[in-house]
Protein backbone atom coordinates (compact mmCIF):
# COMPACT_ATOMS: atom_id res chain seq x y z
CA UNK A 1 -115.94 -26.36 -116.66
CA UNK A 2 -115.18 -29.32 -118.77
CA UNK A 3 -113.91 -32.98 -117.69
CA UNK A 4 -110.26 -32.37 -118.26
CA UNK A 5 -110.01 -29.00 -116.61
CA UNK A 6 -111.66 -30.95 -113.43
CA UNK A 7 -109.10 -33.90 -113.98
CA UNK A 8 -105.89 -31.45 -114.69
CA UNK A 9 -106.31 -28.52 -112.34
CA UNK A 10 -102.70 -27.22 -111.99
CA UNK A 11 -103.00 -27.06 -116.04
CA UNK A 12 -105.75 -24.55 -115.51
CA UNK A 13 -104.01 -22.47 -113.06
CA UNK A 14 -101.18 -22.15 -115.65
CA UNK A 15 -103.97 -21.14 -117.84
CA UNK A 16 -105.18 -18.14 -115.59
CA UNK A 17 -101.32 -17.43 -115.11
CA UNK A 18 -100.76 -16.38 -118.64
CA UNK A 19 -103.82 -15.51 -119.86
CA UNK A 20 -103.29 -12.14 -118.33
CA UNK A 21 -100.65 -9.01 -119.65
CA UNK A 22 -100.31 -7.50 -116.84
CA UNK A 23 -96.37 -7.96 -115.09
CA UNK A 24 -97.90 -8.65 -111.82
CA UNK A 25 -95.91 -11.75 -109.76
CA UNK A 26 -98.71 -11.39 -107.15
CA UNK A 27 -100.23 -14.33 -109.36
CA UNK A 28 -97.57 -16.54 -108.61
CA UNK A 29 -98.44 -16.62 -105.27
CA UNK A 30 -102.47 -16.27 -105.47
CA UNK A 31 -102.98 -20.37 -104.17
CA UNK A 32 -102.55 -20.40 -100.46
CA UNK A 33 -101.09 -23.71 -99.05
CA UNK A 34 -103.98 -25.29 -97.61
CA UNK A 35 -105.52 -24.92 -101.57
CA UNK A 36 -102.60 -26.40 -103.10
CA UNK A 37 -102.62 -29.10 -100.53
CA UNK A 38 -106.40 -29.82 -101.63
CA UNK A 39 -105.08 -29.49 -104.99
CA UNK A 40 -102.69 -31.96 -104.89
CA UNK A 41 -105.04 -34.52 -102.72
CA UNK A 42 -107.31 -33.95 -105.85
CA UNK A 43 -104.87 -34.72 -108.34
CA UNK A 44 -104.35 -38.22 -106.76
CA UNK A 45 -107.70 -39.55 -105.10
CA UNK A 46 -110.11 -38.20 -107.96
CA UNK A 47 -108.45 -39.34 -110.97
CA UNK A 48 -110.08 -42.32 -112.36
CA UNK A 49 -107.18 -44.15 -113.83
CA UNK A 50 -105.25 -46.27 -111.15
CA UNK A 51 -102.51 -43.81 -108.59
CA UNK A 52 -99.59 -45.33 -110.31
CA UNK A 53 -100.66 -45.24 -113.74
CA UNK A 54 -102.09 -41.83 -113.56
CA UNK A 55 -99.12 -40.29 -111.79
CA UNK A 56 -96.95 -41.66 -114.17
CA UNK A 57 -98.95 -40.17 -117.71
CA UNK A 58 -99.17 -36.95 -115.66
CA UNK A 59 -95.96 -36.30 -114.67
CA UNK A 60 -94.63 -35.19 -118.43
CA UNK A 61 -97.43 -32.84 -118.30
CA UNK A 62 -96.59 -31.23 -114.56
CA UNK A 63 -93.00 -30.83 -115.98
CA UNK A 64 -93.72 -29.31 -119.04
CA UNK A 65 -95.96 -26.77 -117.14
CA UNK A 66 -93.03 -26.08 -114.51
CA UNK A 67 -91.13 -25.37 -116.82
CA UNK A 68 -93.44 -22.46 -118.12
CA UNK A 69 -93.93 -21.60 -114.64
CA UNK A 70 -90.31 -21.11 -113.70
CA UNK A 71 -88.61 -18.69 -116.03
CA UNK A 72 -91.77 -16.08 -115.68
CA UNK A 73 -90.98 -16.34 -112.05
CA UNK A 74 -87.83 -15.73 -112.48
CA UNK A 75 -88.40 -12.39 -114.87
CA UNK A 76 -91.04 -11.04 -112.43
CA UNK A 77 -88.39 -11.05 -109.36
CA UNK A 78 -85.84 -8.84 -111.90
CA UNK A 79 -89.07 -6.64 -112.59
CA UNK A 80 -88.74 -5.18 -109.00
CA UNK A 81 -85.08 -4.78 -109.05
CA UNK A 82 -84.20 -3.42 -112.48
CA UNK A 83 -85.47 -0.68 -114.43
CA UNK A 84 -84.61 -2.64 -117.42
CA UNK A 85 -87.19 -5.53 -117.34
CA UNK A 86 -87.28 -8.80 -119.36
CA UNK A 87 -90.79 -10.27 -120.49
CA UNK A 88 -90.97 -13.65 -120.65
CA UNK A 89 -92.62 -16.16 -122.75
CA UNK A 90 -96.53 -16.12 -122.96
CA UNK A 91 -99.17 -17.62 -125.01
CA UNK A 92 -100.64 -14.74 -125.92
CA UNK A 93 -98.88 -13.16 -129.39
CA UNK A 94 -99.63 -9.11 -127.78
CA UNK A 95 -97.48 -7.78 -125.50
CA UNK A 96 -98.43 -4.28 -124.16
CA UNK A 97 -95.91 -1.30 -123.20
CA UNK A 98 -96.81 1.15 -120.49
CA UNK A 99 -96.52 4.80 -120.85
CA UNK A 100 -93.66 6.36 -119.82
CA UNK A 101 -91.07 3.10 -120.81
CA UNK A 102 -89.86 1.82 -124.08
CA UNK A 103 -89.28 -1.73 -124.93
CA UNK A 104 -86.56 -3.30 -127.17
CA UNK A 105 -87.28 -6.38 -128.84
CA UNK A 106 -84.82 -9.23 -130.13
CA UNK A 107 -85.40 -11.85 -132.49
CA UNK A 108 -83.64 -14.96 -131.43
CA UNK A 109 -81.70 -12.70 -129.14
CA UNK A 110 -80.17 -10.69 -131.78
CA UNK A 111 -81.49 -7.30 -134.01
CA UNK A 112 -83.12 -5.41 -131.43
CA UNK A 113 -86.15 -3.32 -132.43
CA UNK A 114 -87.25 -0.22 -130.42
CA UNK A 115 -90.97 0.19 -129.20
CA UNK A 116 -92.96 2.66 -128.17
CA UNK A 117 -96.08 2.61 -125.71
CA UNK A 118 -98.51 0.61 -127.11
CA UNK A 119 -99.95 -2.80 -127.94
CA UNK A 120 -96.71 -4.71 -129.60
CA UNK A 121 -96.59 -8.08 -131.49
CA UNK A 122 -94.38 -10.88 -128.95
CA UNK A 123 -94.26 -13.82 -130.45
CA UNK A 124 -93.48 -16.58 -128.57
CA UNK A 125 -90.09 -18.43 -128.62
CA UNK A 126 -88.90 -16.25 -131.70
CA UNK A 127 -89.29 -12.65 -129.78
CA UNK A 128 -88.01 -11.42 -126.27
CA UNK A 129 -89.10 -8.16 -124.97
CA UNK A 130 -87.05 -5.91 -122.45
CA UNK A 131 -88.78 -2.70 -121.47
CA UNK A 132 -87.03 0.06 -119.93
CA UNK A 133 -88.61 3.05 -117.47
CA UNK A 134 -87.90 6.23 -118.39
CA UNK A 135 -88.84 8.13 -115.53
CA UNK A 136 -86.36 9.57 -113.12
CA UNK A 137 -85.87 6.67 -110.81
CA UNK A 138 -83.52 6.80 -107.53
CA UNK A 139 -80.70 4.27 -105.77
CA UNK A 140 -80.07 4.89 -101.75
CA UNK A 141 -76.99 4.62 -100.82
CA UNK A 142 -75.91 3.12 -97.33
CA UNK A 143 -73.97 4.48 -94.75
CA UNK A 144 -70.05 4.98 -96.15
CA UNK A 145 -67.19 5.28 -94.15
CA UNK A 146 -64.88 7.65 -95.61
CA UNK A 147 -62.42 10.79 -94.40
CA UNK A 148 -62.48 14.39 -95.61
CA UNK A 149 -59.30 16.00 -96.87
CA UNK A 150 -58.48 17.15 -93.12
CA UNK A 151 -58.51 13.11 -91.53
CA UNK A 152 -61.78 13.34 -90.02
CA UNK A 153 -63.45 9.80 -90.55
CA UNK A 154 -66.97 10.61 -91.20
CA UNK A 155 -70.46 8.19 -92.21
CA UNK A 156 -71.80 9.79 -95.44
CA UNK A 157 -75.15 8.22 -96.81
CA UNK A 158 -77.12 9.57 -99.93
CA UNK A 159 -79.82 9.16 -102.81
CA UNK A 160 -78.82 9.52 -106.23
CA UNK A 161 -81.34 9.83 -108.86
CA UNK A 162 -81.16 9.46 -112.24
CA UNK A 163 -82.88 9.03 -115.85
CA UNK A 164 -82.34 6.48 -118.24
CA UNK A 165 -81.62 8.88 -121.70
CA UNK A 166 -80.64 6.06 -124.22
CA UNK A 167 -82.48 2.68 -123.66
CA UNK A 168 -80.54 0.53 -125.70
CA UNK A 169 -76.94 1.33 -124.17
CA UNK A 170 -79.28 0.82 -120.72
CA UNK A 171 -80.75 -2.38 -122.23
CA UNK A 172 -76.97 -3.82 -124.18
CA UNK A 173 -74.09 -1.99 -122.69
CA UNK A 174 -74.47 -2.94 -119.03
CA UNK A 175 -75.44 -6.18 -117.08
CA UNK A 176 -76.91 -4.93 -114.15
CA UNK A 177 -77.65 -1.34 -114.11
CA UNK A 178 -78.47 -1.12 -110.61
CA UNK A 179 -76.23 -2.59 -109.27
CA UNK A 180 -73.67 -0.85 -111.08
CA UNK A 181 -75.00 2.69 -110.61
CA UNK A 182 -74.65 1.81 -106.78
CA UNK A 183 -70.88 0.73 -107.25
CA UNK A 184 -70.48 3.57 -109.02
CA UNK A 185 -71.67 5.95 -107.13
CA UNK A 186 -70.06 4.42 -103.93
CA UNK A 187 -66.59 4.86 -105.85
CA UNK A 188 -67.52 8.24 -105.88
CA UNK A 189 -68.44 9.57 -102.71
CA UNK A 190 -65.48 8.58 -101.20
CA UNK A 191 -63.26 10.19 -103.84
CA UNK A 192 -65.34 13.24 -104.10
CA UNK A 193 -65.52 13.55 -100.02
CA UNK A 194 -61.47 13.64 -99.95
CA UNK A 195 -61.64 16.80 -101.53
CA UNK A 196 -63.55 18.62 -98.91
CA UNK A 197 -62.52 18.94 -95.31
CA UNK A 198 -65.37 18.96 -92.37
CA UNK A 199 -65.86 22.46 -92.35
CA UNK A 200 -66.64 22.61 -95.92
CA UNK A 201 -69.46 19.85 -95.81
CA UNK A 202 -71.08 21.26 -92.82
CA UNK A 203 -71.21 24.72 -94.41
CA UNK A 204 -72.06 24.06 -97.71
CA UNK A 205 -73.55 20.67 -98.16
CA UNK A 206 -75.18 21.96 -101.83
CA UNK A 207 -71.39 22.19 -103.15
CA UNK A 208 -70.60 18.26 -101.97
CA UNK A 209 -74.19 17.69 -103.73
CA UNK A 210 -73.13 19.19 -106.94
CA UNK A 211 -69.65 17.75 -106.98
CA UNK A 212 -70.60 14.28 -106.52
CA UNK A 213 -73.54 14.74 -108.75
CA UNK A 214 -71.19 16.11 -111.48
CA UNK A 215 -69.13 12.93 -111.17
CA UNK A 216 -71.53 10.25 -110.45
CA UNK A 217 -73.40 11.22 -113.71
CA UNK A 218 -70.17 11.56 -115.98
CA UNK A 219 -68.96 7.57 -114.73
CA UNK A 220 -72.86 6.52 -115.65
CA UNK A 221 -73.28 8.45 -118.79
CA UNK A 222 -71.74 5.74 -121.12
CA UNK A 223 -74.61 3.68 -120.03
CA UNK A 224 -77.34 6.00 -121.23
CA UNK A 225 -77.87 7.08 -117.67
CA UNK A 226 -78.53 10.86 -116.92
CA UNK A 227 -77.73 12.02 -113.09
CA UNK A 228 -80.25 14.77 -112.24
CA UNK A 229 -79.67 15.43 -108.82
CA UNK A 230 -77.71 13.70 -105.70
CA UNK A 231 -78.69 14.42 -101.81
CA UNK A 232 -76.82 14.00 -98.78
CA UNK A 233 -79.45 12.36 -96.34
CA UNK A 234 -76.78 11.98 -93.48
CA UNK A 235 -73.43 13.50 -92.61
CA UNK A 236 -72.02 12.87 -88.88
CA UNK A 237 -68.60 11.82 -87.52
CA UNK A 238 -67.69 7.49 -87.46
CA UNK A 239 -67.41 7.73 -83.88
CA UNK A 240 -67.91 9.56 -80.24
CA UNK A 241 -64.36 9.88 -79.81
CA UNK A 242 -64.45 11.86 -82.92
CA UNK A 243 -67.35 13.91 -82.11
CA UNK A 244 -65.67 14.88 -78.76
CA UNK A 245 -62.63 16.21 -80.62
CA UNK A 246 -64.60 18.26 -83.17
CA UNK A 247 -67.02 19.39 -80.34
CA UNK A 248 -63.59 20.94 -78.30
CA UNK A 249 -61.75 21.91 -82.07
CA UNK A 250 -65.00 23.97 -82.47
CA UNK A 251 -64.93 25.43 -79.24
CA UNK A 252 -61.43 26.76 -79.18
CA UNK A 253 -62.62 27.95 -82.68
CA UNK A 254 -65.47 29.68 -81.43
CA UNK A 255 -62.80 31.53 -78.47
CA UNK A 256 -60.36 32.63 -80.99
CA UNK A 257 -63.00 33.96 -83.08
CA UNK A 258 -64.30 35.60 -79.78
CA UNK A 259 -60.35 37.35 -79.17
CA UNK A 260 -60.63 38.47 -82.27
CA UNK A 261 -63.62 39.83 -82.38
CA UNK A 262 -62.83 41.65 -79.01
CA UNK A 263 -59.12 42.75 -80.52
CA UNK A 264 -61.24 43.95 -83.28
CA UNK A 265 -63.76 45.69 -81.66
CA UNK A 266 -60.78 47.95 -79.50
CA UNK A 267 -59.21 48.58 -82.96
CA UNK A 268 -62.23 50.30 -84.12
CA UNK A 269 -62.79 52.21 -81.01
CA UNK A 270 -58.80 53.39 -81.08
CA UNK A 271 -59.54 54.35 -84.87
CA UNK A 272 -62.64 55.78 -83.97
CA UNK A 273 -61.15 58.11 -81.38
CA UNK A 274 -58.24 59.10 -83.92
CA UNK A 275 -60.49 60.10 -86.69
CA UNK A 276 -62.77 62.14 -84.17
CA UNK A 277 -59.61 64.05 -82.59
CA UNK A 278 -58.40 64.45 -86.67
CA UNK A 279 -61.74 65.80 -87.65
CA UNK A 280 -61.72 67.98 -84.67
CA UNK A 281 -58.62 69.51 -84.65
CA UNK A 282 -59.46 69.97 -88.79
CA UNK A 283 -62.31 72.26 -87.50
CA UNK A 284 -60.55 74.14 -85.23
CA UNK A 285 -58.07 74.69 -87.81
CA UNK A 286 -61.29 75.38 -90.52
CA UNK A 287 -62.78 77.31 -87.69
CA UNK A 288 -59.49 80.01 -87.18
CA UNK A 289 -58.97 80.18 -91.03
CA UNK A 290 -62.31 81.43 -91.21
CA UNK A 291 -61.93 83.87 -88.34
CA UNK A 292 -58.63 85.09 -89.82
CA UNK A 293 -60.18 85.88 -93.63
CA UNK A 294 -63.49 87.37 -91.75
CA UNK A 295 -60.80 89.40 -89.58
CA UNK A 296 -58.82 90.03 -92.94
CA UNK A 297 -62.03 91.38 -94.55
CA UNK A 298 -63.23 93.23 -91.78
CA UNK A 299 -59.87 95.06 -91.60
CA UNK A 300 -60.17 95.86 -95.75
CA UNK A 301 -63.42 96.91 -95.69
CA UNK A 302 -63.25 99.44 -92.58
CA UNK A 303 -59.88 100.71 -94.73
CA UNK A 304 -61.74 101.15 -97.85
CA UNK A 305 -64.75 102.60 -95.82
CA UNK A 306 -62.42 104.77 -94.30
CA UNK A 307 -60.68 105.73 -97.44
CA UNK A 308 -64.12 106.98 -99.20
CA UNK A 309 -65.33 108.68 -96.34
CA UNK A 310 -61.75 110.84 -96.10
CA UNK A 311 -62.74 111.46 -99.78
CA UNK A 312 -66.12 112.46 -99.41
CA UNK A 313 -64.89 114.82 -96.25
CA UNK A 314 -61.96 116.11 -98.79
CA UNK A 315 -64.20 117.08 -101.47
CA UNK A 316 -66.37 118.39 -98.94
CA UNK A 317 -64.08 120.38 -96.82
CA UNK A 318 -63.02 121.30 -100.52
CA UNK A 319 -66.27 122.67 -101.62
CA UNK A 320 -66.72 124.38 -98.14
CA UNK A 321 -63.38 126.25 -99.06
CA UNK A 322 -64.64 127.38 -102.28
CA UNK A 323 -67.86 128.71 -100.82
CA UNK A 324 -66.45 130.54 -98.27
CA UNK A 325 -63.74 132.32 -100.26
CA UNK A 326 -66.65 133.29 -102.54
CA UNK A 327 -68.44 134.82 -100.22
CA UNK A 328 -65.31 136.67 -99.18
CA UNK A 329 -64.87 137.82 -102.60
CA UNK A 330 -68.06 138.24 -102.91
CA UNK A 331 -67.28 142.59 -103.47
CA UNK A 332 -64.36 141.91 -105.55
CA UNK A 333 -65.39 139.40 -108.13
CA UNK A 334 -62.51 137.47 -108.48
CA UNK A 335 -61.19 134.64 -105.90
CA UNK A 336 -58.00 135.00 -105.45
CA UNK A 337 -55.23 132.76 -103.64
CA UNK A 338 -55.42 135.20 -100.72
CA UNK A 339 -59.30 134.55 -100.14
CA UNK A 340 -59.26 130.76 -100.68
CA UNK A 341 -56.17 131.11 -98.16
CA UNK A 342 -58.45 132.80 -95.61
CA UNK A 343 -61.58 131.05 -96.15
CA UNK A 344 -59.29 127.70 -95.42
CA UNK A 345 -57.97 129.51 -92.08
CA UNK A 346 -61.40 130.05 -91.09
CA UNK A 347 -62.73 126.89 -91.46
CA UNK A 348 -60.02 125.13 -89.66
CA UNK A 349 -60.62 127.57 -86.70
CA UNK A 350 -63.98 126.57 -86.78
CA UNK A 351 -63.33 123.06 -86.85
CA UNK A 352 -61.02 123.72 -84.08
CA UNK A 353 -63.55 125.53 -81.62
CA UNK A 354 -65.78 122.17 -82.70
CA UNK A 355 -63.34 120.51 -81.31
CA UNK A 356 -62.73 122.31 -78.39
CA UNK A 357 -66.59 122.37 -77.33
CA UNK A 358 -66.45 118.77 -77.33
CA UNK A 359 -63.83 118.30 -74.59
CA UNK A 360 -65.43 121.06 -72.45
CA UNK A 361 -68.33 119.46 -72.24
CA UNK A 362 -66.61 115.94 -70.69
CA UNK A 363 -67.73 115.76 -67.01
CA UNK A 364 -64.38 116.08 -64.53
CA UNK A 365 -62.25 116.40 -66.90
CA UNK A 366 -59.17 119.34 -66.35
CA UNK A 367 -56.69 118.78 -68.78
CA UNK A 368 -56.88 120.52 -71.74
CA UNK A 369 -54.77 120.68 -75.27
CA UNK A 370 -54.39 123.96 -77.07
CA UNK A 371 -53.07 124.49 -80.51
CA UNK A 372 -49.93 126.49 -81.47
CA UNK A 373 -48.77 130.15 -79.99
CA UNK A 374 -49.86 132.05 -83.20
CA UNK A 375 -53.35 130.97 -82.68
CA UNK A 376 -53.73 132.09 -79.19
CA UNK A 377 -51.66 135.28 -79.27
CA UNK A 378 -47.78 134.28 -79.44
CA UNK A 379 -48.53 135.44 -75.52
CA UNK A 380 -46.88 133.59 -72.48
CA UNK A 381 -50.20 133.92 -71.53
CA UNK A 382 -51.06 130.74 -73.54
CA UNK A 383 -49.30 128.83 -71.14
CA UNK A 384 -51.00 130.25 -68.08
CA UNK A 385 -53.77 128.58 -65.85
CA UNK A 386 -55.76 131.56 -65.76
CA UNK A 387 -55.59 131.71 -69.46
CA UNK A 388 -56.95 128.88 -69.85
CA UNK A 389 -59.45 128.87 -67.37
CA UNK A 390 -60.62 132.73 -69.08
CA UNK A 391 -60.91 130.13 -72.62
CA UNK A 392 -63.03 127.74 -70.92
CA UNK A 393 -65.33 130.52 -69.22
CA UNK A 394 -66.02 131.60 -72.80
CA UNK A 395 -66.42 128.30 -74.20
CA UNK A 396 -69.33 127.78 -71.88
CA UNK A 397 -70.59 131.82 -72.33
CA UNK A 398 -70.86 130.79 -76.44
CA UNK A 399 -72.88 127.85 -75.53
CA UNK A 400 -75.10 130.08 -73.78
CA UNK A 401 -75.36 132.47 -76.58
CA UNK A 402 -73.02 135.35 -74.88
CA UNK A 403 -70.55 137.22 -76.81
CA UNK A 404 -66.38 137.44 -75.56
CA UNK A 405 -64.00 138.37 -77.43
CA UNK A 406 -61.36 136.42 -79.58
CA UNK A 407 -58.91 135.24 -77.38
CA UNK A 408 -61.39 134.18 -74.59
CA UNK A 409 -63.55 132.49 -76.91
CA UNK A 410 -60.58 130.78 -78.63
């Protein structure tokens, strides 16, 4: 270390101040008290020039250095506020920009010039750089007091985040972006909240997101600001009193919903019962209409089976006559009307006696139905007990293979 850095310490701290690119203000603040005291009780017993004399050449120097000193303090503190950030004056003739930001540079404060990430040339006193950060950034917002559509005051707090799309509106079209985002976007939650009432937010918090996302971002977008996304961190009446009242408003709300449930719920049985007596008295009804065409068809077929089987007896009893009255013409040759006329006779006598052998044989029974006069004689005797009781003695001698004449037999 030479002479003059041991004489003029606080010019080599200026030194290490600027000789670095980083925009860190931790160096501002790297000399503790206690060294600075030292420092200074250097400065004035060490020299070896007289203490007036030497304070008085040094004190152009200490000035000149404050006043280096000063504005990069001043751009460091708007480095943590801003995303737009100023870069102040430095001895070196480099200037670097990070990735992930883009820096704007004026010339005598006038024709900016967009950079990219990379090493850029700063000169001093002609050039000021402002970088901007690109990435999505966010602002909190505080609790606001505000009322939904319904009168309910209510404390609404949030995070908005955003993305700076156009650096130079960022950069030239607004003062303090910050600062106005934040106005902005207080503006809006209290406009956008008097559009929903309490129910609404507390239901569906993504639709008071989206609104006041969708209007937030449309007041910021003339200063190259994109709104990505807003989020309701906190959403809760202003007061106890307030809470009590919604606390009973949601409990009558919960008993009417209750009643109506219940009403409901009878409705549905009532309805049920209807449509189960409806469908059951349909059945019956589906249930007789069945039994009346199965009835209906029964009654047809047994007709038409009764039909064909008087046909098939016809043609039989029709055949039986022809073969009979062939048989009685058998000597003559021809069949006349005569034979057919007695072969018919014959057969219904024998159907008769059929007949006739059936009722005898009923167990107990006594009364007994004859057929006309000719049949049995033209006698009064057809009308006698005896008579009858002479018929019924042959009846049951045929059956046991005896022989009696005609009108005991018959």
């Amino acid at each position: 270390m030479s002479v003059e850095d041991k004489e003029r310490p606080w010019e080599r701290d200026s030194e290490v101040l600027y000789a670095s690119d980083r925009q860190e203000p931790c160096h501002l603040h790297s000399r503790s008290p206690a060294e600075q005291e030292l420092n200074s009780h250097y400065l004035l017993s060490s020299h070896p020039k007289p203490y007036k004399e030497s304070w008085i050449q040094e004190v152009p120097s200490i000035y000149m250095n404050t006043l280096r000193v000063l504005p990069r303090l001043s751009a460091s503190r708007t480095l943590l506020k801003s995303p737009v950030k100023a870069i102040g004056a430095r001895r070196t003739f480099f200037t670097i920009i990070q990735q992930g930001q883009e820096g704007w540079r004026l010339s005598f404060g006038r024709n900016p010039t967009q950079l990219k990430p990379g090493i850029a040339l700063n000169i001093p006193v002609y050039h000021e750089i402002r970088t901007v950060d690109l990435r999505e950034s966010s602002i909190s917002i505080p609790d606001l007091h505000g009322y939904t559509i319904d009168n309910v005051p209510v404390t609404l707090s949030g995070s908005l985040f955003f993305r700076i799309t156009d650096g130079y509106k960022a950069c030239f079209q607004v003062s303090d972006l910050y600062d106005n985002i934040r106005n902005a976007g207080t503006s809006s939650m209290r406009a956008v909240l008097g559009t929903f009432s309490y129910d609404q937010v507390i239901g569906d918090r993504n639709e008071l997101n989206k609104q006041l996302n969708n209007v937030i971002g449309g007041s910021i977008k003339n200063w190259g600001v994109e709104g990505t996304r807003f989020e309701v961190q906190q959403f809760k009446p202003a007061n106890r009193e307030v809470e009590r009242q919604l606390e009973l408003q949601m409990e009558a709300e919960r008993n009417r919903r209750k009643q109506l449930l219940d009403t409901q719920a009878q409705i549905n049985v009532a309805e049920g019962h209807k449509q189960r007596v409806i469908l059951e008295s349909e059945g019956l009804l589906q249930a007789k209409a069945n039994e009346a065409e199965a009835n209906y068809t029964t009654v047809v077929r047994n007709a038409e089976a009764r039909q064909q089987q008087s046909i098939l007896e016809a043609a039989a009893f029709a055949k039986q006559v022809g073969e009979v009255a062939q048989s009685i013409a058998a000597d003559k040759g021809n069949i006349t009307a005569e034979d057919r006329q007695r072969a018919l006779e014959a057969l219904v006598e024998l159907r008769r006696l059929e007949q006739l052998k059936a009722i005898a044989s009923g167990k107990g029974n006594s009364t007994y139905f004859f057929g006309d006069l000719a049949s049995m004689g033209g006698s009064p005797a057809a009308y006698n007990i005896d008579f009858a009781q002479n018929r019924k003695h042959g009846l049951e001698t045929l059956e046991s293979g005896g022989k009696v004449d005609r009108f005991t037999a018959v």
